[in-house]
Each structure stands twice: as structure tokens, then as C-alpha cells.
Protein backbone atom coordinates (compact mmCIF):
# COMPACT_ATOMS: atom_id res chain seq x y z
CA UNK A 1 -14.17 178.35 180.10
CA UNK A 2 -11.26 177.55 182.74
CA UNK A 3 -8.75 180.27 183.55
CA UNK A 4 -6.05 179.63 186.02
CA UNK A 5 -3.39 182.23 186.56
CA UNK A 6 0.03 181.00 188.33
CA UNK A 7 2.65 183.77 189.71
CA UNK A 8 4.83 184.31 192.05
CA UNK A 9 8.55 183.02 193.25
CA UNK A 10 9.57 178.96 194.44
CA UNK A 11 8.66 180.15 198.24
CA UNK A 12 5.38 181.67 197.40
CA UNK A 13 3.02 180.66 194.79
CA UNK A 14 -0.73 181.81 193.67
CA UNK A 15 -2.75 180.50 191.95
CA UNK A 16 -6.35 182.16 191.00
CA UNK A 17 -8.92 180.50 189.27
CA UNK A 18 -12.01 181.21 187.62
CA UNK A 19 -14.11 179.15 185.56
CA UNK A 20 -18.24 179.61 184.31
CA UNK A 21 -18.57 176.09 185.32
CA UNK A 22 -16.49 173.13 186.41
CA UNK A 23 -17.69 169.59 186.59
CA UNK A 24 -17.34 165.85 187.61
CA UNK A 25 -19.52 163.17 186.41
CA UNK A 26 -18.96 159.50 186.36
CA UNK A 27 -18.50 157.74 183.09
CA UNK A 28 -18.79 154.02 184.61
CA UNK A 29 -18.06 152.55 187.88
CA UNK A 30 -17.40 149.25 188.66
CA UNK A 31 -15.59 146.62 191.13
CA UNK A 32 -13.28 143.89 190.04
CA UNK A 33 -14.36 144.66 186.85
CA UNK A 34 -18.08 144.24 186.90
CA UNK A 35 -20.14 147.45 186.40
CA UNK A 36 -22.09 148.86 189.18
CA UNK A 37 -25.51 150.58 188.77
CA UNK A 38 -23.61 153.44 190.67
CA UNK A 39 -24.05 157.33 188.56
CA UNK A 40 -22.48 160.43 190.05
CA UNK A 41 -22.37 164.20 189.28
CA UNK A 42 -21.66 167.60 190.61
CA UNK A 43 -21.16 170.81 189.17
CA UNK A 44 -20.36 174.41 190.12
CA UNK A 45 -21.27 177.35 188.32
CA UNK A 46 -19.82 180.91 188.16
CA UNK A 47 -16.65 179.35 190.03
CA UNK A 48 -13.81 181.68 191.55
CA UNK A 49 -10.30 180.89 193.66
CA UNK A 50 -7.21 182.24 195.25
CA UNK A 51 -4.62 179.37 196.57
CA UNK A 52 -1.87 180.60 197.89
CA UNK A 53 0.68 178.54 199.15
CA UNK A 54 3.93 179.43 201.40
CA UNK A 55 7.04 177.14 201.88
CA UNK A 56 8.22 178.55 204.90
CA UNK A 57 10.71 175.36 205.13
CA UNK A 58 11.55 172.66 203.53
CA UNK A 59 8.98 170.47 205.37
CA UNK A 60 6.53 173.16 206.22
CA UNK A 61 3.80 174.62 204.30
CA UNK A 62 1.00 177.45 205.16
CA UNK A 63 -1.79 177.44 202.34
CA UNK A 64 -4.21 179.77 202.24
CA UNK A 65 -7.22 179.92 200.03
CA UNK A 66 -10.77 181.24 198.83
CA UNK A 67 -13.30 179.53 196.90
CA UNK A 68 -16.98 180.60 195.73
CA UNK A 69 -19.45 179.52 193.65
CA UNK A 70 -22.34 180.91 192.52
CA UNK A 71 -24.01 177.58 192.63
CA UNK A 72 -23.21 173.63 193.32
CA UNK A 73 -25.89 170.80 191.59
CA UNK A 74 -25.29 167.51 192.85
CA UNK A 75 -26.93 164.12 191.25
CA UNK A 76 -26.65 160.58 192.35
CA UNK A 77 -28.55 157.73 191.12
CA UNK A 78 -27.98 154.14 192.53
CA UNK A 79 -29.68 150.44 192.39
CA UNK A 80 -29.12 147.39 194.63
CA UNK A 81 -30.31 145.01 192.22
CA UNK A 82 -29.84 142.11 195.10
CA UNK A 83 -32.35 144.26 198.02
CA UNK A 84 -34.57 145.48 195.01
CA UNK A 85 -34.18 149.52 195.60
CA UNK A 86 -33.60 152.61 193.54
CA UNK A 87 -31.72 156.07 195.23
CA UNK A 88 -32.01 159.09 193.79
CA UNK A 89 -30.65 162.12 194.58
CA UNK A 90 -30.68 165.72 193.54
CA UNK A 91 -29.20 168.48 195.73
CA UNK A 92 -28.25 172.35 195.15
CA UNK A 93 -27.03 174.90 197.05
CA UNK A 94 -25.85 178.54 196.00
CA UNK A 95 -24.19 181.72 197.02
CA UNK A 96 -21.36 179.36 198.53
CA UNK A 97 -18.23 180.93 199.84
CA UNK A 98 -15.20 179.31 201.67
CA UNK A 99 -12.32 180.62 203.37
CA UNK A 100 -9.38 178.67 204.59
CA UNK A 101 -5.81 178.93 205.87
CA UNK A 102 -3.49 176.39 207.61
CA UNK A 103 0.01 175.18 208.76
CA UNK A 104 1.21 171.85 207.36
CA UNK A 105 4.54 170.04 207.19
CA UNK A 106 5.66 166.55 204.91
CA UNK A 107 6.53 164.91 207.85
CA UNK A 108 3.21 165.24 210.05
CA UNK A 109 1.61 162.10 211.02
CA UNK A 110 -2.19 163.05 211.04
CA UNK A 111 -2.97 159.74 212.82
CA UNK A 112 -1.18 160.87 215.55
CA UNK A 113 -3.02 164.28 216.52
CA UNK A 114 -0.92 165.47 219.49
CA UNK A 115 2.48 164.63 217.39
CA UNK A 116 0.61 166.89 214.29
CA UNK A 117 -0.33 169.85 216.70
CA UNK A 118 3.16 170.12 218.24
CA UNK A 119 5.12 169.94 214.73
CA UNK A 120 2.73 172.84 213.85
CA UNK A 121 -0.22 171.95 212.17
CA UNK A 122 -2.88 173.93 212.11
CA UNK A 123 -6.06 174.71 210.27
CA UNK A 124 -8.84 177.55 210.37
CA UNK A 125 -11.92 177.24 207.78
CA UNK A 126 -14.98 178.86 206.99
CA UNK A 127 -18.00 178.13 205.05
CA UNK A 128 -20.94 180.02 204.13
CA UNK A 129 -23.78 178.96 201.66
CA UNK A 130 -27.39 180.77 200.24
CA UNK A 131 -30.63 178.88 199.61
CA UNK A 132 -30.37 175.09 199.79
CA UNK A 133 -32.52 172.24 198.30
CA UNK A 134 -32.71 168.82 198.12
CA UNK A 135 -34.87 165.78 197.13
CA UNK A 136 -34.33 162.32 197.76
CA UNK A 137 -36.24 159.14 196.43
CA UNK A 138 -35.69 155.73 197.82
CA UNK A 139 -37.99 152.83 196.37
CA UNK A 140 -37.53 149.02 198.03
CA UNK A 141 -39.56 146.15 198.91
CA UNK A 142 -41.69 147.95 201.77
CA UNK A 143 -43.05 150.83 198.77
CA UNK A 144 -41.60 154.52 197.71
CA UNK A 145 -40.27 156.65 199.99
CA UNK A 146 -39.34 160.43 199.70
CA UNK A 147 -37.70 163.17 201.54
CA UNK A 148 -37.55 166.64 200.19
CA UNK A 149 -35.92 169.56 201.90
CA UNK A 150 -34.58 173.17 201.75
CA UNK A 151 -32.75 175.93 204.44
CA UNK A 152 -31.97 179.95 203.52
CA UNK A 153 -28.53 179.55 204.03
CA UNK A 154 -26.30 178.72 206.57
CA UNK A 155 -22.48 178.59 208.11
CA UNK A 156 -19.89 176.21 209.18
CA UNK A 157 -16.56 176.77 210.42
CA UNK A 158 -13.57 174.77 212.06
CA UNK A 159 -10.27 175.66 213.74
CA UNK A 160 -8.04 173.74 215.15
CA UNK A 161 -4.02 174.08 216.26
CA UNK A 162 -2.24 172.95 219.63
CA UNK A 163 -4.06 175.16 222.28
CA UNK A 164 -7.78 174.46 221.24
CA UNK A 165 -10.29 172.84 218.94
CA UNK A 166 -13.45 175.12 218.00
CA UNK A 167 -16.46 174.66 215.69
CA UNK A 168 -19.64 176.43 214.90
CA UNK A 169 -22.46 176.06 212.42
CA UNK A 170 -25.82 176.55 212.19
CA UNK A 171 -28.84 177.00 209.41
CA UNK A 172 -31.81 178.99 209.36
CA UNK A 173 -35.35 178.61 207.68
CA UNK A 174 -35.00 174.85 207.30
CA UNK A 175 -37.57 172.45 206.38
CA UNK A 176 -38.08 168.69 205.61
CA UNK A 177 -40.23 166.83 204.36
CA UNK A 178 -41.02 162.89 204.49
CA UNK A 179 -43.68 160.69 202.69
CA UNK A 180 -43.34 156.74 202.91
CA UNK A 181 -45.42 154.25 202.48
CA UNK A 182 -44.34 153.01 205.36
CA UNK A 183 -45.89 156.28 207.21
CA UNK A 184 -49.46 156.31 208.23
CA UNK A 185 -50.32 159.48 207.12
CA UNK A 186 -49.68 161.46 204.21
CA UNK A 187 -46.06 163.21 204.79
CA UNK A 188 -44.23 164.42 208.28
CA UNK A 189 -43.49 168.29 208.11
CA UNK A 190 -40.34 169.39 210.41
CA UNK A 191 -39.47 172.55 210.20
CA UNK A 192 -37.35 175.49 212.70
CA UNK A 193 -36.21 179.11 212.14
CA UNK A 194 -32.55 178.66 213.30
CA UNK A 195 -30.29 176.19 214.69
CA UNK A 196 -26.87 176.84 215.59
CA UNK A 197 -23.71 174.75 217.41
CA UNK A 198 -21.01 176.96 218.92
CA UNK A 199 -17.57 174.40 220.41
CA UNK A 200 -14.78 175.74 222.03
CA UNK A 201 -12.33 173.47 224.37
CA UNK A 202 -9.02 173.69 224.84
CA UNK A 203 -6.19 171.42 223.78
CA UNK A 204 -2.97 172.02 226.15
CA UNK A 205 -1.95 172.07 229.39
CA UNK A 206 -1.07 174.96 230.79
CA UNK A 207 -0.76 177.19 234.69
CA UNK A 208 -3.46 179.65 233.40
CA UNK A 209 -7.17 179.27 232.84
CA UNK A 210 -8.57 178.52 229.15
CA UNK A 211 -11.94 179.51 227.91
CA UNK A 212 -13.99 176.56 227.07
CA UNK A 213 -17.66 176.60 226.11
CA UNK A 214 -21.07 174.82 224.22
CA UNK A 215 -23.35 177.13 222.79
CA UNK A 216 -26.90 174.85 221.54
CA UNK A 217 -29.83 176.59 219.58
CA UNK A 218 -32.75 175.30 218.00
CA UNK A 219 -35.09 177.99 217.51
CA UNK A 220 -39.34 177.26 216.87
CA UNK A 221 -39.24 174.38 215.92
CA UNK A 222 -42.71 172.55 214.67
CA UNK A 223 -43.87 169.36 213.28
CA UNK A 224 -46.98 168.42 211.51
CA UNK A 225 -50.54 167.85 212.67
CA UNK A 226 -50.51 164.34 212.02
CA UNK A 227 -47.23 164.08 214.54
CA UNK A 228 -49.25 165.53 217.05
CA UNK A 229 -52.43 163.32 216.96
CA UNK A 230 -50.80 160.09 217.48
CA UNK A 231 -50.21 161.26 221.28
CA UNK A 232 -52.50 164.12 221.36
CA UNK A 233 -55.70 163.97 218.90
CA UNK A 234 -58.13 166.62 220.58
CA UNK A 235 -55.53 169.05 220.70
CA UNK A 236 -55.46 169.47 224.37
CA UNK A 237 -51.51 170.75 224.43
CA UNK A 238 -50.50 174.36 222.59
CA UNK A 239 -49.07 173.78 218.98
CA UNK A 240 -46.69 176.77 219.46
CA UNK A 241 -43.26 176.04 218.23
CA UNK A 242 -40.62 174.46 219.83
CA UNK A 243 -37.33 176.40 221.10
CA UNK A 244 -33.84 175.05 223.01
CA UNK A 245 -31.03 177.50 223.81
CA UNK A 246 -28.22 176.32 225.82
CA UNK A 247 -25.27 179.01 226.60
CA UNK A 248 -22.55 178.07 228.43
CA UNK A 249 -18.84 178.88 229.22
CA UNK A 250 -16.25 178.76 231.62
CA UNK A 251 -12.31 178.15 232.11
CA UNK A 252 -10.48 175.10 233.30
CA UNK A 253 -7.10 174.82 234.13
CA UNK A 254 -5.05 172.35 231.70
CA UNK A 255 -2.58 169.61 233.98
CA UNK A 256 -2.01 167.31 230.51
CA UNK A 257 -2.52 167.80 226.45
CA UNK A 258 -5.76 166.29 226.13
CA UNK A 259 -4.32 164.92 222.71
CA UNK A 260 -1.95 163.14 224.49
CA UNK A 261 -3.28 159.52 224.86
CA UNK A 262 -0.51 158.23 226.80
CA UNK A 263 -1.02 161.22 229.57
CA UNK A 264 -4.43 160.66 229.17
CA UNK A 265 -3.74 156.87 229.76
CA UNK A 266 -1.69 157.89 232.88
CA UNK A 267 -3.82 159.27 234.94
CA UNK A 268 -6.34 156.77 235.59
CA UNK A 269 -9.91 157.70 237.20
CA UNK A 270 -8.04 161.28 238.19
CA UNK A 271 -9.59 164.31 235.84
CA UNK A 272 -7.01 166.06 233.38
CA UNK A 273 -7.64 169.47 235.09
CA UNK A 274 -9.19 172.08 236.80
CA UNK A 275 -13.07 173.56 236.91
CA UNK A 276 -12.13 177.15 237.79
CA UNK A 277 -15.59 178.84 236.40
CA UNK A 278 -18.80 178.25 234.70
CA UNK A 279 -21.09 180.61 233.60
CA UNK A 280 -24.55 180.06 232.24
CA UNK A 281 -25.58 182.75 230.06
CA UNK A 282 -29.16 181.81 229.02
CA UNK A 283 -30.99 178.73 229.50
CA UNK A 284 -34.36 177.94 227.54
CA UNK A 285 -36.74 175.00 226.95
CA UNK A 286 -40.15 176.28 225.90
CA UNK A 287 -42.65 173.23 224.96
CA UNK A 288 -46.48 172.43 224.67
CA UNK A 289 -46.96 175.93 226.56
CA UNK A 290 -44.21 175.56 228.85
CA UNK A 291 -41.20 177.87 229.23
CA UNK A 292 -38.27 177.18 231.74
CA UNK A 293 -35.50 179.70 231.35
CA UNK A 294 -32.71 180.48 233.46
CA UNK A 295 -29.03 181.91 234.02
CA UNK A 296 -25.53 182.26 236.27
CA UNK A 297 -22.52 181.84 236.79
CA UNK A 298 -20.14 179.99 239.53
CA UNK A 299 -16.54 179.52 241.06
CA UNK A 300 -14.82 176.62 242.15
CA UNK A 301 -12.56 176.36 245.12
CA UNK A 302 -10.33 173.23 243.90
CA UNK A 303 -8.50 173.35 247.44
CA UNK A 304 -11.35 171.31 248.83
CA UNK A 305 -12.64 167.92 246.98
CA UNK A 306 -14.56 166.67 250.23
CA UNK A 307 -17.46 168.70 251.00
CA UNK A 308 -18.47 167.59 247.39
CA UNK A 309 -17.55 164.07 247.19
CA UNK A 310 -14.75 164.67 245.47
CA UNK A 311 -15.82 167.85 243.25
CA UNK A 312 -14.48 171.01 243.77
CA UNK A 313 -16.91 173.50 245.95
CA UNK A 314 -18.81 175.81 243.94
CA UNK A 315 -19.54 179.67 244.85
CA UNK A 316 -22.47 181.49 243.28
CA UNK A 317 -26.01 181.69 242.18
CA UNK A 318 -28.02 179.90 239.27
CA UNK A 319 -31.77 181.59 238.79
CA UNK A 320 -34.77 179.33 237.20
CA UNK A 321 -37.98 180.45 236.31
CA UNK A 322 -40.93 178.02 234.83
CA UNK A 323 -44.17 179.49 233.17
CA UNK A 324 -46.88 177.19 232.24
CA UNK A 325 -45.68 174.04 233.81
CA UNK A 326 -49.00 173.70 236.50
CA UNK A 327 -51.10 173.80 233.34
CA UNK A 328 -48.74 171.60 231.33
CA UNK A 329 -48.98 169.43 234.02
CA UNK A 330 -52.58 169.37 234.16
CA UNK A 331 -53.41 168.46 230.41
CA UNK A 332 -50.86 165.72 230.71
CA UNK A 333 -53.01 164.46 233.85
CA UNK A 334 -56.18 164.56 231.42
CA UNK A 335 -54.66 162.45 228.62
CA UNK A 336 -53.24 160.03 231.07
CA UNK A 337 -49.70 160.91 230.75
CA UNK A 338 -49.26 161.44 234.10
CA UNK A 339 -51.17 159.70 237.26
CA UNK A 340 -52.71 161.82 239.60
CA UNK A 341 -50.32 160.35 242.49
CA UNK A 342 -47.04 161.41 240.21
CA UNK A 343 -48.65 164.80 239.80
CA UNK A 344 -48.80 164.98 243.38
CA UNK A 345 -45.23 164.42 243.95
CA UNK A 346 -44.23 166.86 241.26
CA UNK A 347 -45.89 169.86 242.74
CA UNK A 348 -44.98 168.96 246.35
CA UNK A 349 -41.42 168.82 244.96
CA UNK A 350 -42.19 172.42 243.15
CA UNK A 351 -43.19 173.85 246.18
CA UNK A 352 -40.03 172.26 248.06
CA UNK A 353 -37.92 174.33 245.71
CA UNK A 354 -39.92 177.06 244.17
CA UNK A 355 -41.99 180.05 245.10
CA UNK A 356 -44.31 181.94 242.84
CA UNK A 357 -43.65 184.47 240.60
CA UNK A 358 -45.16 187.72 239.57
CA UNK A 359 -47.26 186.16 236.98
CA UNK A 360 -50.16 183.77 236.96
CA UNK A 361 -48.51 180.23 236.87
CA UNK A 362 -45.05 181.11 237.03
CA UNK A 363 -42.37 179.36 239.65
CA UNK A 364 -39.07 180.90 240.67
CA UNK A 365 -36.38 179.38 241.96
CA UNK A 366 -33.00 180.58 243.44
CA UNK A 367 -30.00 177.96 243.96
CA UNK A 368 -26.73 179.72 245.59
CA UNK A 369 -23.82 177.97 246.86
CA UNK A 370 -22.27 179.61 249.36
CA UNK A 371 -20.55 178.51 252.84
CA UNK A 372 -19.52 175.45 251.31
CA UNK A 373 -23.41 175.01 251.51
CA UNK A 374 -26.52 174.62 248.86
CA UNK A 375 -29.05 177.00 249.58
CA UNK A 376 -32.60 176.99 247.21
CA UNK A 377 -34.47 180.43 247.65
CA UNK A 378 -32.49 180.67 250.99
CA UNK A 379 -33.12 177.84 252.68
CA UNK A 380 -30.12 175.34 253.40
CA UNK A 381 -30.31 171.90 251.85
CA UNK A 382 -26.93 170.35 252.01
């Protein structure tokens, strides 16, 4: 049951589209005319769209669009008669929603990016998507492997146009799971509440500062038992989960399109612009019982590349604080990680550059830059 409505005048036309289910499935596939043990299949359910699509020249189009489905089924199914192995694949996902809009012309060259970007292209998309599952079954000469997998939902989105490329995405509640014979245990269990990619940088050159930044999250993240007792079988080190976040952002000043290859090509060893700022808004590694965090922000003076070596000299303060890592430390030392002598030169390097904190096993640390100096918890090393 396909409906697709079409309105609207030679410079502006929509189209909306809804359908219970649409469908594409292959009848045969094959390669200079021999058949191919190759099947494919997807289908979306409960499907809904709105295209619409501006000629605002003769060359020049702006399209923009929605698209949902209540759900997407994917099937594949594949055999390399010549390696012996079977694939298998069956995938859905629901609640999936998409949003896009965009600038596009006849005449752009999409091979040549900076060309594209100044003729006007541009793009901005969104995806969002529910519950997510998947299973995958491979079978070949070394015995049957399978993976099988699921998230709650997650997000992607893209942009991109002359002064700046960004992307972000992330999942939560995902899990995987992998048996093999190749394996020597029953299955490997990964599994983390929330992971998530944030991209900005821009594109153009330009007298004024731009925002660039790289946001990183991967939030308690655990593996299975078995994982654990290849390196750790008494259970000496904490099981608790696992958790990165990296925040950071600053501004840069632009002397050359970074799309521009020849520019790029021009200048040699010399950098395409200016660090003006960088600030670090959270910083986290917690591990095996260990938790380093940490945080700030700096300046750069770009009149002066000597005091640095050639980098411009930085102005401000970055704070680090480490719980856990003595004891961390001293399980590694009992499962023979870590020699007593490298211990040694770890802590004496801790207490170069750290002081305790409030807390049992907790170390501070302090780095300013200041003076066209470095200066850890005040004292003056370069």
C-alpha cells in the first residue's frame, strides 16, 4: 500500500510518501553471467516521507527531506564455495527517523571538495533510531562462529558546508556478544551504557578565531569474566566498569582552506594556522579501581615560537587528580605486571609532580604556565 502525493510549481516540488511497507530483495545475482550464492533483503515497515526539492537556479538545487520508519529488517545470506564458509545475517532496528537538508548544483565536482564547498554545496543530516538487534553467523574451515548484538537506540548526525565539517553520534545500552570455536571459552560479553563522538573543525581561512573541538565518551564499559582471567584469574583488580570521557575545545585562527590541497601543498612543514585557545572541560579514565580526572583551559601567545621550540607559549592552568593509582599500582606489582624497581620510579615520579589529596590515596596535581614558564603545584620546571 504505496501512496505518494506530488504538488507544487516547476521551482518547488513535494513529494510525501507513505507506505505500510516497502521492500528490496534480490531475485538472483550473478557476475559475467554465472550465479553467485549472494541473497539480499531489507524492508521497512510503517514508512513515511516529505522531499522537498527547490531549484533556486538552473544549476542549483536545495532538497530537503524527512523519512521514518517504524521499523527496518535486514537479511543477507552468502557462501564462498572456494574458502568453504556460510554468512548469515539478520539485523533490525526501529523507531528510525531522519532529517536532512542540503545545497547542491549540476555542475559540482564532489571529487574535488574545496571546488564543491565554494560553488555552494552543503549538507546537514540527522539520524535517530529505537531498539537495535542483530545476529551474525559465520561458519569456515576453523568451526562456527557467532556474534549477536543489540543497543536502545542511538543518533548520528553530519554537517558539512565551506566554513566547517561537524559530526556526532553515539549509542546507549549496547551489548555484543561473541562465541567461536576459535575462542577458548564459551562466549566474550562486551557491553557499555553510552558512547558518544562529538567533531567540530573548521574548514576556511579566515582573520577571526573558529571554534573547533573532540568530544569522546564511553561510559561503564565491562567485559566478561573469562576476559578477565586470562591476565587476572584470582581476581586481584576491581571488576567495576570501565569509563573514558574526553572534552575538549578551543579556536584556531584559519591562514588557508584546509580543503585546499594545493595551499595545503604550499606550505610545506609550516602549520595552516593559529592555536589561539584550548579548553579542557572534563577529563576521565577510571580503570581496575583507578580514576584520573581532570580539567582547564589555556591561551596561546603566537608572537613567540622560541621559548617552545617552535610552539606558541601557552598561559593557564590544567588540574589532575588520581584516586586509586598507589593501590592499582600495588596489585599490578603482585601479579608481576610491574617490577618492583619500575614501581619505584613511578612513585618517585608521583611525588616529583603530585601532592596528596584530601582523601586516602588520592594525588593532585597543578600544571600552570605562566611567565613563559611551566610550573607543577608551583614549583618551576622549565
Amino acid at each position: 500500500n504505496l501512496r505518494m502525493l506530488v504538488g507544487g510549481t516547476p521551482g518547488q516540488m513535494t513529494y510525501d510518501l507513505t507506505s505500510d511497507a516497502i521492500g528490496i530483495a534480490t531475485t538472483a545475482v550473478t557476475e559475467a553471467g554465472a550465479p553467485l550464492p549472494v541473497s539480499f533483503s531489507v524492508v521497512a515497515n510503517a514508512v513515511g516521507g516529505r522531499y522537498v526539492v527547490n531549484r533556486t537556479a538552473p544549476d542549483a538545487i536545495d532538497l530537503e527531506s524527512t523519512f521514518n520508519a517504524g521499523d527496518i529488517k535486514v537479511s543477507v545470506a552468502a557462501r564462498d564455495d572456494e574458502a568453504q564458509s556460510d554468512l548469515t545475517l539478520e539485523a533490525g532496528v526501529a523507531q528510525v527517523a531522519a532529517v536532512t537538508s542540503g545545497s547542491f548544483g549540476a555542475v559540482m565536482d564532489m571529487a574535488k571538495l574545496s571546488e564543491a564547498l565554494k560553488a555552494g554545496f552543503a549538507t546537514d543530516a540527522a539520524l535517530t533510531f529505537g531498539p537495535l538487534s542483530y545476529t551474525m553467523n559465520i561458519t569456515d574451515a576453523q568451526g562456527p562462529t557467532a556474534i549477536r548484538g543489540k543497543s536502545d537506540g542511538g543518533s548520528f548526525g553530519l554537517v558539512i558546508d565551506r566554513s566547517k565539517v561537524a559530526y556526532k553520534g553515539g549509542g546507549t545500552g549496547v551489548e555484543a556478544i561473541i562465541t567461536s570455536a576459535q575462542i577458548p571459552f564459551p562466549e566474550v560479553a562486551i557491553r557499555y551504557a553510552q558512547s558518544a563522538v562529538d567533531f567540530l573543525m573548521p574548514l576556511s581561512a579566515g582573520a577571526e578565531p573558529q571554534r573547533f573541538g573532540l568530544t569522546t565518551r564511553l561510559i561503564d564499559l565491562t567485559v566478561s569474566e573469562e576476559v578477565w582471567a586470562l591476565f587476572d584469574p584470582a581476581a586481584s583488580l576491581p571488576r567495576d566498569p570501565a569509563t573514558l570521557i574526553v572534552e575538549t575545545s578551543g579556536t584556531a585562527v584559519l591562514d588557508v582552506d584546509l580543503t585546499d590541497e594545493a595551499a595545503m601543498s604550499a606550505l610545506g612543514e609550516v602549520p595552516p594556522g593559529k592555536l589561539m585557545s584550548f579548553d579542557l572541560a572534563a577529563l576521565q579514565l577510571k580503570l581496575a579501581g583507578a580514576d584520573l580526572t581532570g580539567n582547564g583551559a589555556l591561551t596561546f601567545d603566537n608572537s613567540d615560537l622560541v621559548t617552545f621550540d617552535g610552539l606558541p607559549v601557552p598561559n593557564g592552568t590544567i588540574n589532575l587528580m588520581l584516586a586509586g593509582g598507589n593501590a592499582l599500582l600495588d596489585k599490578l606489582i603482585a601479579l608481576g605486571y610491574v617490577q618492583q624497581e619500575q614501581a619505584l620510579q613511578a612513585r618517585m615520579m608521583m611525588g616529583m609532580f603530585a601532592r596528596p589529596g584530601a582523601a586516602p590515596d588520592t594525588l593532585t596535581s597543578t600544571l600552570e604556565f605562566r611567565d613563559k614558564g611551566v610550573f607543577v603545584n608551583g614549583m618551576q620546571v622549565k
